[in-house]
Protein backbone atom coordinates (compact mmCIF):
# COMPACT_ATOMS: atom_id res chain seq x y z
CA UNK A 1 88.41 -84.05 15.84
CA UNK A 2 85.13 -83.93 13.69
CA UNK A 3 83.48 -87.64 13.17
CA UNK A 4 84.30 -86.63 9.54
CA UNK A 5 88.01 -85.96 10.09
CA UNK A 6 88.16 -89.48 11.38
CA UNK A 7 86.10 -91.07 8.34
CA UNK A 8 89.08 -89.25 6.72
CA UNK A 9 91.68 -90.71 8.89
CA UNK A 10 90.52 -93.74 8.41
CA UNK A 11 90.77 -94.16 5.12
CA UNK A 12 94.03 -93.67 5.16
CA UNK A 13 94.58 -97.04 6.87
CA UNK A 14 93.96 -100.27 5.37
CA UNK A 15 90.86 -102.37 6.89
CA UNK A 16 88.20 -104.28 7.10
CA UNK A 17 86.40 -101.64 9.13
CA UNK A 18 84.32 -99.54 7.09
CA UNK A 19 85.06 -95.47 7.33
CA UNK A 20 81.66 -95.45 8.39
CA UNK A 21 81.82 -97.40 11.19
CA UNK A 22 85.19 -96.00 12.50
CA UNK A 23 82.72 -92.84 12.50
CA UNK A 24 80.39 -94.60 14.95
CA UNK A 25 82.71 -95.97 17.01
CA UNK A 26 84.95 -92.32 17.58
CA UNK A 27 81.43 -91.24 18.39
CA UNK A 28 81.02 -93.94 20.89
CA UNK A 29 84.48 -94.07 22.29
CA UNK A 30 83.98 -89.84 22.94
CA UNK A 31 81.43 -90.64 25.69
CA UNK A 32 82.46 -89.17 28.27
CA UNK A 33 79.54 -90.07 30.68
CA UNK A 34 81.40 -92.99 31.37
CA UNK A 35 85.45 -93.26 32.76
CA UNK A 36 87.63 -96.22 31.53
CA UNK A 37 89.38 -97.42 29.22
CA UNK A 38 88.68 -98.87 26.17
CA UNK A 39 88.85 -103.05 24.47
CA UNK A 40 89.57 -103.82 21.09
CA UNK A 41 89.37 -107.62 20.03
CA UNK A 42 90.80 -107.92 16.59
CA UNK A 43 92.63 -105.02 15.71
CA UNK A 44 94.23 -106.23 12.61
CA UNK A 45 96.24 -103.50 11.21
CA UNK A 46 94.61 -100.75 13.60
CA UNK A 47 92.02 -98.72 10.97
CA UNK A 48 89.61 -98.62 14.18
CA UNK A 49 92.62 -98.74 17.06
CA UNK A 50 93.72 -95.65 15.60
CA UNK A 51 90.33 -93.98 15.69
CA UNK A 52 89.30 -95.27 19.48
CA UNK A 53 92.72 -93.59 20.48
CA UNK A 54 91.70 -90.84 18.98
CA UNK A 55 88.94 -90.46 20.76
CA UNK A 56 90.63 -90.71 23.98
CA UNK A 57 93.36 -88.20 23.32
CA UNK A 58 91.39 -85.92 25.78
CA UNK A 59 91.38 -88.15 28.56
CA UNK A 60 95.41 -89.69 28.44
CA UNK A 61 94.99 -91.74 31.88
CA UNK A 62 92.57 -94.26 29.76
CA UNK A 63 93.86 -96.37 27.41
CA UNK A 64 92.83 -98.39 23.93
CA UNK A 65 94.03 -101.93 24.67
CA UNK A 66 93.75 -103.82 21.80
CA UNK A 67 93.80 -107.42 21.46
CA UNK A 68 95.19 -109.37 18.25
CA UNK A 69 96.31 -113.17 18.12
CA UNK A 70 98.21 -111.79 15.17
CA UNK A 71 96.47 -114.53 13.16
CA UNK A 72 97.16 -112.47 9.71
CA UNK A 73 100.53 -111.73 10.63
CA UNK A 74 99.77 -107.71 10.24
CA UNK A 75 101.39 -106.97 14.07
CA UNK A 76 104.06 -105.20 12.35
CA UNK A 77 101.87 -102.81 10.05
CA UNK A 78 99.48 -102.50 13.37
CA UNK A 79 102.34 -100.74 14.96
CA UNK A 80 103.52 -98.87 12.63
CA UNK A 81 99.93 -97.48 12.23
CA UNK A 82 99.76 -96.87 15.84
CA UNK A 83 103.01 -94.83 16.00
CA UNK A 84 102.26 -93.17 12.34
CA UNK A 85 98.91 -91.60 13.55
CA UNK A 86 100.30 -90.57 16.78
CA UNK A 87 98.72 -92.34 18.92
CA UNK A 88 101.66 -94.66 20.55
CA UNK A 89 100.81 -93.83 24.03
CA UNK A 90 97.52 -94.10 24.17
CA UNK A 91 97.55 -97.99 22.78
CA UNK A 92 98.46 -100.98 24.41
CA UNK A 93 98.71 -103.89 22.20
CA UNK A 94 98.43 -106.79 23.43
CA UNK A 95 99.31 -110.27 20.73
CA UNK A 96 97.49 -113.33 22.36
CA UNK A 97 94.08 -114.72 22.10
CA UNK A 98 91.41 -112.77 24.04
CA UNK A 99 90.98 -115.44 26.78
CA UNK A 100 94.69 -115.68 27.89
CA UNK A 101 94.61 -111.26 28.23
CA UNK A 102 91.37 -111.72 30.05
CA UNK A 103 93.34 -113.53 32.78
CA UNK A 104 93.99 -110.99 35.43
CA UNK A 105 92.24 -108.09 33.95
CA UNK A 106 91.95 -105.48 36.43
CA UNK A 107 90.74 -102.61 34.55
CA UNK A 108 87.30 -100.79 34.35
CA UNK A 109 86.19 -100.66 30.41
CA UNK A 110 83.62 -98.22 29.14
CA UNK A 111 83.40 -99.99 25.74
CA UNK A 112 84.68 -102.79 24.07
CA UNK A 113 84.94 -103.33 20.34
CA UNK A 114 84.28 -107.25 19.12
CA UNK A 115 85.58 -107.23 15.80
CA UNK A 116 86.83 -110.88 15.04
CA UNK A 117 86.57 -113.95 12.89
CA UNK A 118 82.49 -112.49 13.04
CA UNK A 119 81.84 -116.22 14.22
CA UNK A 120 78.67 -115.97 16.82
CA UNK A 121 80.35 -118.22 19.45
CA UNK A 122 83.57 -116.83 19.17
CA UNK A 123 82.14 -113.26 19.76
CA UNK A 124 79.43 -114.69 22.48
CA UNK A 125 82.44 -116.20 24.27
CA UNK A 126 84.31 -112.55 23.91
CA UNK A 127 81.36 -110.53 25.02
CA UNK A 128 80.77 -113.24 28.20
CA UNK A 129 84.72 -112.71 29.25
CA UNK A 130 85.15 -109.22 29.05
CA UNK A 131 81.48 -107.54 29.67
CA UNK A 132 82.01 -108.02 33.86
CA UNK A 133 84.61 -105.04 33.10
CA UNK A 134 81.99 -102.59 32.19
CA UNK A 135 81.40 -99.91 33.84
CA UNK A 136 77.65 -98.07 34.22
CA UNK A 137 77.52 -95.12 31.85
């Protein structure tokens, strides 16, 4: 897909993510100088979880996870996004706070998308959990 095919795409799914960032981050998420998978923390109801996945439809072994505490109560319309787009296996939602799926992590990441409550410590406190995971690249 074409970064404007996913600006498309994405408008097609209600969110607070603007089409033009769902651009940049498909862009990002294509990089394929780096092997991993891929974080999402706040996914909402999945406007940019459908667009990382589509990114890595090339590469199936790596994975979106994406993180929601379900705070809005949208995990129902999140998976129904997930499965309308086509994109079922490639996203592994996970519905807790991003601390508590932190615990345990074992896998490399070779980006991770902070989109929550856009409170600096909250997204400091993110960042500091998960950025160990990165890979080089």
């Amino acid at each position: 897909m074409e970064v404007e095919e996913i600006k498309h795409l994405a408008s097609k799914i209600e969110g607070l993510c603007s089409e033009e960032d769902c651009g940049v981050l498909y862009s990002l998420a294509k990089n394929r100088a780096a092997r991993g998978a891929i974080l999402e923390i706040g996914s909402f109801k999945g406007r940019a979880t459908v667009c990382l996945a589509k990114a890595q439809e090339e590469e199936k072994e790596d994975k979106v996870y994406t993180i929601d505490a379900n705070l809005f109560g949208t995990k129902s319309q999140l998976l129904k996004n997930i499965e309308r787009f086509g994109v079922k296996d490639l996203v592994i939602p996970i519905f807790t706070h991003s601390a508590k799926a932190n615990k345990g992590w074992r896998h490399p990441l070779k980006l991770i998308w902070i989109d929550t409550d856009g409170n600096y410590f909250s997204g400091k406190c993110d960042f500091l959990l998960w950025e160990p995971y990165l890979v080089v690249g």
